[in-house]
Protein backbone atom coordinates (compact mmCIF):
# COMPACT_ATOMS: atom_id res chain seq x y z
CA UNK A 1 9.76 6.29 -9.13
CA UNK A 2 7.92 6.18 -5.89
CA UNK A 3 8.07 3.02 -3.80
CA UNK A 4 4.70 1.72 -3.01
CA UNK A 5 3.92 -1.30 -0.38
CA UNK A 6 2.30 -3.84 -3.36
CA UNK A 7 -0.33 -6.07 -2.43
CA UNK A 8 -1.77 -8.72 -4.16
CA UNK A 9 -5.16 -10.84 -3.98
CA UNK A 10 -5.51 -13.42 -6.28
CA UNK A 11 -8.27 -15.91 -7.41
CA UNK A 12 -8.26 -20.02 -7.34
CA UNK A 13 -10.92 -21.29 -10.10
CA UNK A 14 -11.57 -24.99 -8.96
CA UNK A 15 -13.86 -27.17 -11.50
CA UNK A 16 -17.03 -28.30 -10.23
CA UNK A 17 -18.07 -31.75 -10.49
CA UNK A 18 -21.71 -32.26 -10.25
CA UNK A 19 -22.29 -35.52 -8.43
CA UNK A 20 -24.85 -37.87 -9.64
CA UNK A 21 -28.00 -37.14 -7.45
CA UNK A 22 -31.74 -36.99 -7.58
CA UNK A 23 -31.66 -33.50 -6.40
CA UNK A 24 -29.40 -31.14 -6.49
CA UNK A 25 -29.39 -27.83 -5.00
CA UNK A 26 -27.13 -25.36 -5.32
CA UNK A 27 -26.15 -22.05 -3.36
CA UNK A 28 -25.98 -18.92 -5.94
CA UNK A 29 -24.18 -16.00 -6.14
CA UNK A 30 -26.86 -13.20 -5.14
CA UNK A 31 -27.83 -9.64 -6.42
CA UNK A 32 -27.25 -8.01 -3.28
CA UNK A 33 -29.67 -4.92 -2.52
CA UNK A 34 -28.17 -1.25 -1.15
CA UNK A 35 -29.68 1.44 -0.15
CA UNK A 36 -31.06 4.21 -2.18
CA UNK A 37 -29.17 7.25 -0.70
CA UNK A 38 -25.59 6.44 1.33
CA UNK A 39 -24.10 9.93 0.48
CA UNK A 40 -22.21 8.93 -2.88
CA UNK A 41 -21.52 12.10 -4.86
CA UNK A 42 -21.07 11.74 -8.64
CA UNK A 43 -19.57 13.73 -11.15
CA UNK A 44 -17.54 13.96 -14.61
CA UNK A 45 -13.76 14.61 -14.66
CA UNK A 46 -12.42 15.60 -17.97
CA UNK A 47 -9.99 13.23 -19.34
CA UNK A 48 -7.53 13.44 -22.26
CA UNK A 49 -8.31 14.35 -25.22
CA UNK A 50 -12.07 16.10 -23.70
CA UNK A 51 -13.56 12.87 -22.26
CA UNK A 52 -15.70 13.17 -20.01
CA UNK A 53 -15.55 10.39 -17.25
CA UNK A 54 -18.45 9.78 -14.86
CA UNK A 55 -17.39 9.54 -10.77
CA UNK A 56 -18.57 8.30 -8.05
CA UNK A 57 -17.29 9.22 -4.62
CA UNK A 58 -18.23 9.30 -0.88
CA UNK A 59 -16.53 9.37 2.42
CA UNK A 60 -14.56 11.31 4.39
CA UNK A 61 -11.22 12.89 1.94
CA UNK A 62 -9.33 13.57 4.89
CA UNK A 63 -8.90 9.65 4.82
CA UNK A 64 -7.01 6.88 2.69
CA UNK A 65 -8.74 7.00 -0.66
CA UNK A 66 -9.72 4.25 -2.32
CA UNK A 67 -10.11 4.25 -6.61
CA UNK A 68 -11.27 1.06 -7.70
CA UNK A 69 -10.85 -0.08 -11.10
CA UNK A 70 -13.09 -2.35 -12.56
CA UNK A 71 -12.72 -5.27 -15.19
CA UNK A 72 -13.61 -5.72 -18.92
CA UNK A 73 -17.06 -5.10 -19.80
CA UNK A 74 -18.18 -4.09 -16.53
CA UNK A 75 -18.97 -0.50 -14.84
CA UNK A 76 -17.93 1.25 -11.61
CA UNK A 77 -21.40 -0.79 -10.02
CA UNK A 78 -19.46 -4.07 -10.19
CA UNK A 79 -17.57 -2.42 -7.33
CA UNK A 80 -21.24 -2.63 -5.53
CA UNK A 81 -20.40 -5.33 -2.98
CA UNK A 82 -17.31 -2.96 -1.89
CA UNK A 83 -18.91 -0.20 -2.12
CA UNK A 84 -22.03 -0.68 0.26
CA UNK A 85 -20.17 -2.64 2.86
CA UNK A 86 -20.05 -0.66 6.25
CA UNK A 87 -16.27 -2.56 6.38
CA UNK A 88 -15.20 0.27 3.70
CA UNK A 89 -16.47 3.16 5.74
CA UNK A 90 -13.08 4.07 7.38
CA UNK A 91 -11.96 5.45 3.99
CA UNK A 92 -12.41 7.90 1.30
CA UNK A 93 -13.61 5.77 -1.65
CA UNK A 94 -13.69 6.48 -5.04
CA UNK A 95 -14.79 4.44 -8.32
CA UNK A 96 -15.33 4.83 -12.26
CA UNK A 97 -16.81 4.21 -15.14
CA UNK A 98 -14.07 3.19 -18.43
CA UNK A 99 -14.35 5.82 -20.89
CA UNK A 100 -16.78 3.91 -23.54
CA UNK A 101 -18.82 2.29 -20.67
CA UNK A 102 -21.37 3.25 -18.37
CA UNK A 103 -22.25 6.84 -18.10
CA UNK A 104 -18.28 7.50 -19.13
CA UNK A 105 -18.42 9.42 -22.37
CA UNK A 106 -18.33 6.71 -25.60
CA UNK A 107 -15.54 8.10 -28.29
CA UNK A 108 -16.16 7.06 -31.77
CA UNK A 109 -12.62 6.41 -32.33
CA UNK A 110 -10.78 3.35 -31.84
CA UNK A 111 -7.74 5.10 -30.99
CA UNK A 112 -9.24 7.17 -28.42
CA UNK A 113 -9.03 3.35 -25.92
CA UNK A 114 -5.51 2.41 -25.36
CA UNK A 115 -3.54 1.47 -21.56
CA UNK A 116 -2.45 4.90 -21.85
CA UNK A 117 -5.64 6.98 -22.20
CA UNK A 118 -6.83 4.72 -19.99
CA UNK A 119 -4.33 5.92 -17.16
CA UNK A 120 -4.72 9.51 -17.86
CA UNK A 121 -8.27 9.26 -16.97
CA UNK A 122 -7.13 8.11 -13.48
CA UNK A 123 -4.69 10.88 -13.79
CA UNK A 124 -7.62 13.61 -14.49
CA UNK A 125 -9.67 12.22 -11.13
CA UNK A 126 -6.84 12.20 -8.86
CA UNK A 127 -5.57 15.58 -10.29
CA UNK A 128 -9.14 16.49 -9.39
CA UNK A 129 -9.29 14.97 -5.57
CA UNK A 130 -5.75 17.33 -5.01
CA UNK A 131 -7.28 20.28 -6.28
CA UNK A 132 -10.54 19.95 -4.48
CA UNK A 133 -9.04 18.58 -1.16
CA UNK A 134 -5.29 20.30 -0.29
CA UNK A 135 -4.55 17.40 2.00
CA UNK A 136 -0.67 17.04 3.29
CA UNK A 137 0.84 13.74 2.85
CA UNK A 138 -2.39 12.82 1.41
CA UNK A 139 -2.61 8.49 1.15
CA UNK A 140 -4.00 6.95 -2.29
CA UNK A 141 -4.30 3.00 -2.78
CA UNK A 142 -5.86 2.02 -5.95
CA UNK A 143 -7.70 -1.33 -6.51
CA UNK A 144 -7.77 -3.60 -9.59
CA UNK A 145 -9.65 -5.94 -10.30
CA UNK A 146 -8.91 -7.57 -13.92
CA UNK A 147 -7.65 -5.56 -16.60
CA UNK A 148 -8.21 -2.73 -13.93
CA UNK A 149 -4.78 -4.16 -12.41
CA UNK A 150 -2.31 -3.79 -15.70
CA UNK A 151 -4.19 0.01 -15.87
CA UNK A 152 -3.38 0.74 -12.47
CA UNK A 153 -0.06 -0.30 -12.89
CA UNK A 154 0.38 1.40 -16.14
CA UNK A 155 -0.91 4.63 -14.27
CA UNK A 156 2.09 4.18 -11.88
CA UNK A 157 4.60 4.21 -14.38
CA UNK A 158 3.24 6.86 -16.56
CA UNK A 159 2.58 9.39 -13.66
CA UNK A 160 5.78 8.88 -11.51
CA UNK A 161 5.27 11.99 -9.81
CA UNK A 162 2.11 11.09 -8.06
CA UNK A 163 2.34 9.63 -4.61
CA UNK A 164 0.61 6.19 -4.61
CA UNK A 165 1.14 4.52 -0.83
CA UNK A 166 -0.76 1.14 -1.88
CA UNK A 167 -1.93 -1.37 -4.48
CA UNK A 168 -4.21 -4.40 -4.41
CA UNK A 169 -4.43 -6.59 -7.31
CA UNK A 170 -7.51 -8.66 -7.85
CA UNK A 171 -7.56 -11.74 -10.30
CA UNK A 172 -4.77 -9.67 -12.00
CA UNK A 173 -1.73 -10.12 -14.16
CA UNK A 174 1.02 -7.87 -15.22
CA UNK A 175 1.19 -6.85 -19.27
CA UNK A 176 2.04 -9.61 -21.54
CA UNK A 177 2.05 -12.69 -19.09
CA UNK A 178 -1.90 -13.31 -19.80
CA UNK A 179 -3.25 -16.71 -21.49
CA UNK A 180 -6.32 -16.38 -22.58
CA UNK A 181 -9.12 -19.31 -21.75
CA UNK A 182 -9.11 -20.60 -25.81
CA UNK A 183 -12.76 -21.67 -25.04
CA UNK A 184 -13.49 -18.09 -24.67
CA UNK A 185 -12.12 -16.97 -27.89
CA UNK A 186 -15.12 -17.41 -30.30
CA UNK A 187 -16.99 -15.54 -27.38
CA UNK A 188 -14.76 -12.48 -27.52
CA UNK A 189 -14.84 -12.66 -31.34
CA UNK A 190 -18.88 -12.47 -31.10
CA UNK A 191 -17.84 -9.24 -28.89
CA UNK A 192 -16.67 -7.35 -32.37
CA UNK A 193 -17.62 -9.24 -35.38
CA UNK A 194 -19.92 -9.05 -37.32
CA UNK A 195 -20.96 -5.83 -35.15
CA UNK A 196 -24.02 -5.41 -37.40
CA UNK A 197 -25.36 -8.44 -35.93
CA UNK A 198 -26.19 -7.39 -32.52
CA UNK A 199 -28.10 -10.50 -30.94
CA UNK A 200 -24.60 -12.17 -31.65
CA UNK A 201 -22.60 -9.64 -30.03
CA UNK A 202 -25.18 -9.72 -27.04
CA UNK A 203 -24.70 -13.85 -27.39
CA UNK A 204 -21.07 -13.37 -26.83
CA UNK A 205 -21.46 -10.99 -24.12
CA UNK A 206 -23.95 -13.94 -22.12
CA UNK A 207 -21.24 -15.79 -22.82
CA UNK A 208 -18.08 -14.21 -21.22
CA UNK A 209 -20.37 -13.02 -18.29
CA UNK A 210 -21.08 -16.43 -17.27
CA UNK A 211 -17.34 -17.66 -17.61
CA UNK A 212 -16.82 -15.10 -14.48
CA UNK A 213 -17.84 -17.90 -12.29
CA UNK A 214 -17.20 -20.72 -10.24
CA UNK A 215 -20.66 -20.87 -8.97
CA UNK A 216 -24.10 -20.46 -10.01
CA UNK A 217 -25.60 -17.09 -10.06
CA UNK A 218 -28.96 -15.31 -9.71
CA UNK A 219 -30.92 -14.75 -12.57
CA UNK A 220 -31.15 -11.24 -11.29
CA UNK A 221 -27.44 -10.98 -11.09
CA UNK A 222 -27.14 -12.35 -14.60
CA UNK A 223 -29.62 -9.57 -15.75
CA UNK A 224 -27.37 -6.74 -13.90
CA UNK A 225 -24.35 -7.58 -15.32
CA UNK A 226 -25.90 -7.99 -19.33
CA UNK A 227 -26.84 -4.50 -18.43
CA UNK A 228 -23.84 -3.21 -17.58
CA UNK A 229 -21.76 -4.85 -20.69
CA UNK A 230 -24.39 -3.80 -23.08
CA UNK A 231 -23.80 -0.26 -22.50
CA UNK A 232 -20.11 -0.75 -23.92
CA UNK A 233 -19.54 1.31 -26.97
CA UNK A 234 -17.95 -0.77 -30.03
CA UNK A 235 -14.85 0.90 -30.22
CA UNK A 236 -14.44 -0.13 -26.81
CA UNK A 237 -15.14 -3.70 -27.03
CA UNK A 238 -13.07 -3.83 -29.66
CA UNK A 239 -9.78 -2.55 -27.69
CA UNK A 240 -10.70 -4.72 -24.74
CA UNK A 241 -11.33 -7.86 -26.14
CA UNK A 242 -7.83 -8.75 -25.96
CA UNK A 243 -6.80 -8.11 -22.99
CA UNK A 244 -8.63 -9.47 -19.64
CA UNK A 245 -7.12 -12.55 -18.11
CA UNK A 246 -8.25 -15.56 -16.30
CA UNK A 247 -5.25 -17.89 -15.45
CA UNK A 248 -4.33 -17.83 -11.70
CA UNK A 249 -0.72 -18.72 -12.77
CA UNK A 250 -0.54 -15.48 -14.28
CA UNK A 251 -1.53 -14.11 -11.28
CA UNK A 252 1.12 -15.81 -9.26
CA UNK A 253 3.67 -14.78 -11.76
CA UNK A 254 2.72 -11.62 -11.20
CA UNK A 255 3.00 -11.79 -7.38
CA UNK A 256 6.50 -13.02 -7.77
CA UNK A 257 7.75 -9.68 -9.59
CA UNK A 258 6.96 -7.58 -6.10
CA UNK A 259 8.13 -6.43 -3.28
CA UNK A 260 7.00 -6.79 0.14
CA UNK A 261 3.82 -8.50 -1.39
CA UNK A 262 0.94 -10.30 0.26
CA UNK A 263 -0.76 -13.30 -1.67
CA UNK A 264 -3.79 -14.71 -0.69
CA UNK A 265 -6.00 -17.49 -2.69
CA UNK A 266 -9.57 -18.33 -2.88
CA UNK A 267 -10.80 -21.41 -3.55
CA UNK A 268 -13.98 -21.99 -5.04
CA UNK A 269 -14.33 -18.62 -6.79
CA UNK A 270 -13.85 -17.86 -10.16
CA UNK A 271 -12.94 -14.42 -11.77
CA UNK A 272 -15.67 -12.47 -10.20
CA UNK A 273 -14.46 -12.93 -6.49
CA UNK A 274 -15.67 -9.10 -5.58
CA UNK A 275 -19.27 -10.94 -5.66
CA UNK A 276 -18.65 -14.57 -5.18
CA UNK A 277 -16.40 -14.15 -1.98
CA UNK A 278 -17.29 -10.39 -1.09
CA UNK A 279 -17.28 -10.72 2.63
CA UNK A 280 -14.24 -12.36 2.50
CA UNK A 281 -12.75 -10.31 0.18
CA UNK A 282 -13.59 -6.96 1.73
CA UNK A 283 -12.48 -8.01 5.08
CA UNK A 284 -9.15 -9.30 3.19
CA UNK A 285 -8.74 -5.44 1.33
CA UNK A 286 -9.43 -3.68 4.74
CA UNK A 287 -7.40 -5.64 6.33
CA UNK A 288 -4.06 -5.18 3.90
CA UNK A 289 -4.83 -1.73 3.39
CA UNK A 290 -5.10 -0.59 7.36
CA UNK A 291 -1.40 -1.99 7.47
CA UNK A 292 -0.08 0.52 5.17
């Protein structure tokens, strides 16, 4: 197996104590506005089993490329704050939607969503980018942010073959070291069951949105996000419910298992740090990823 330089960015969730106080006002998290046209391309790759899986992609391919990864119950646009930020134009950038989200392709079949699948998808899009662009010695990073970190990482073990020079982990955790928030359970249940009750599946989704927080966010924000989870097919839901993580000593476990790994924490963030600390953050990913 290839030896890739492994770098890790993890999250610090800090409770808030809201101080007694005639008036209280509060910075929030913003819906940040981008332009219309900024050259992103998009298209569908074919992944196993005839799944079609909706790209985006812009920059120059002769550089590093970028694929981000997203987290549960959210699209290739929470990558938005990344995306649109002039820091990221030295690179090739790339970023997808899960198959059974977005404008991904939405298989009826529960069995058609597993870590595997999931990694053959990323398979189909690089196998794509080396078709489309012959580039020698060629430089791929992938981003995770999430459960896009133990799908990344499943990628790399699956696909030994294909030369992967990076990796940043966001609010990550490898397989089978995640504890799950119990508060959130009932919330995740909503996500599945009773699924012919749909105002309590939404309820659930409000639910697990917000818990991405430390601090307060826009009502427009809130709104964006909804959107995005709604669009999740059942099926998928259902095999993803399981699986995200929130515990920063995870993450640090994680961390420990590397080599030649960079840890950096945030404080006063919570799981959604690529909009609550995005200037930071981006600066942060540049930064590690010009070093390899």
């Amino acid at each position: 197996m290839n030896l890739i330089k492994l770098f890790s960015v993890f999250i610090l969730t800090i409770t808030f104590a809201i101080l007694t106080s005639p008036v209280i006002t509060v910075a929030q998290v913003p819906l940040y506005t981008f332009p219309a046209d900024d050259g992103t391309k998009s298209y569908y790759v074919t992944g196993e089993n005839g799944v079609n899986i909706f790209v985006d992609e812009k920059g120059d391919p002769t550089k590093t490329t970028i694929i981000f990864s997203s987290g549960f119950l959210t699209s290739r646009m929470s990558w938005n704050p990344q995306w649109f930020d002039p820091e990221f134009e030295k690179f090739h950038l790339i970023r997808y939607d899960y198959r059974g989200i977005g404008k991904s392709d939405k298989p009826k079949d529960v069995n058609s969503y597993s870590q595997d699948l999931f990694s053959s998808d990323i398979y189909a899009l690089i196998n794509k980018l080396n078709t489309e662009y012959y580039i020698k010695n060629k430089r791929i990073v992938l981003v995770g942010w999430s459960i896009g970190v133990p799908l990344s990482l499943n990628f790399i073990k699956n696909y030994p073959n294909i030369k992967i020079d990076g990796f940043v982990s966001i609010g990550g955790a490898a397989n089978n070291t995640s504890k799950l928030d119990p508060s959130l359970i009932p919330a995740l249940q909503d996500l599945v069951d009773p699924q012919d009750n749909f105002s309590k599946v939404v309820s659930g989704i409000d639910i697990f949105v917000r818990s991405l927080f430390f601090k307060p966010f826009s009502d427009e924000l809130h709104s964006f996000l909804m959107g995005n989870s709604v669009t999740a097919s059942f099926e998928y839901r259902k095999s993803g419910s399981k699986n995200d993580v929130f515990g920063m000593e995870n993450g640090l476990y994680f961390s420990s298992l590397g080599q030649n790994v960079e840890t950096i924490i945030y404080k006063e963030s919570g799981h959604c740090i690529l909009w609550e600390k995005a200037k930071e953050l981006n600066k942060d990913v540049v930064k590690l990823i010009s070093k390899i």
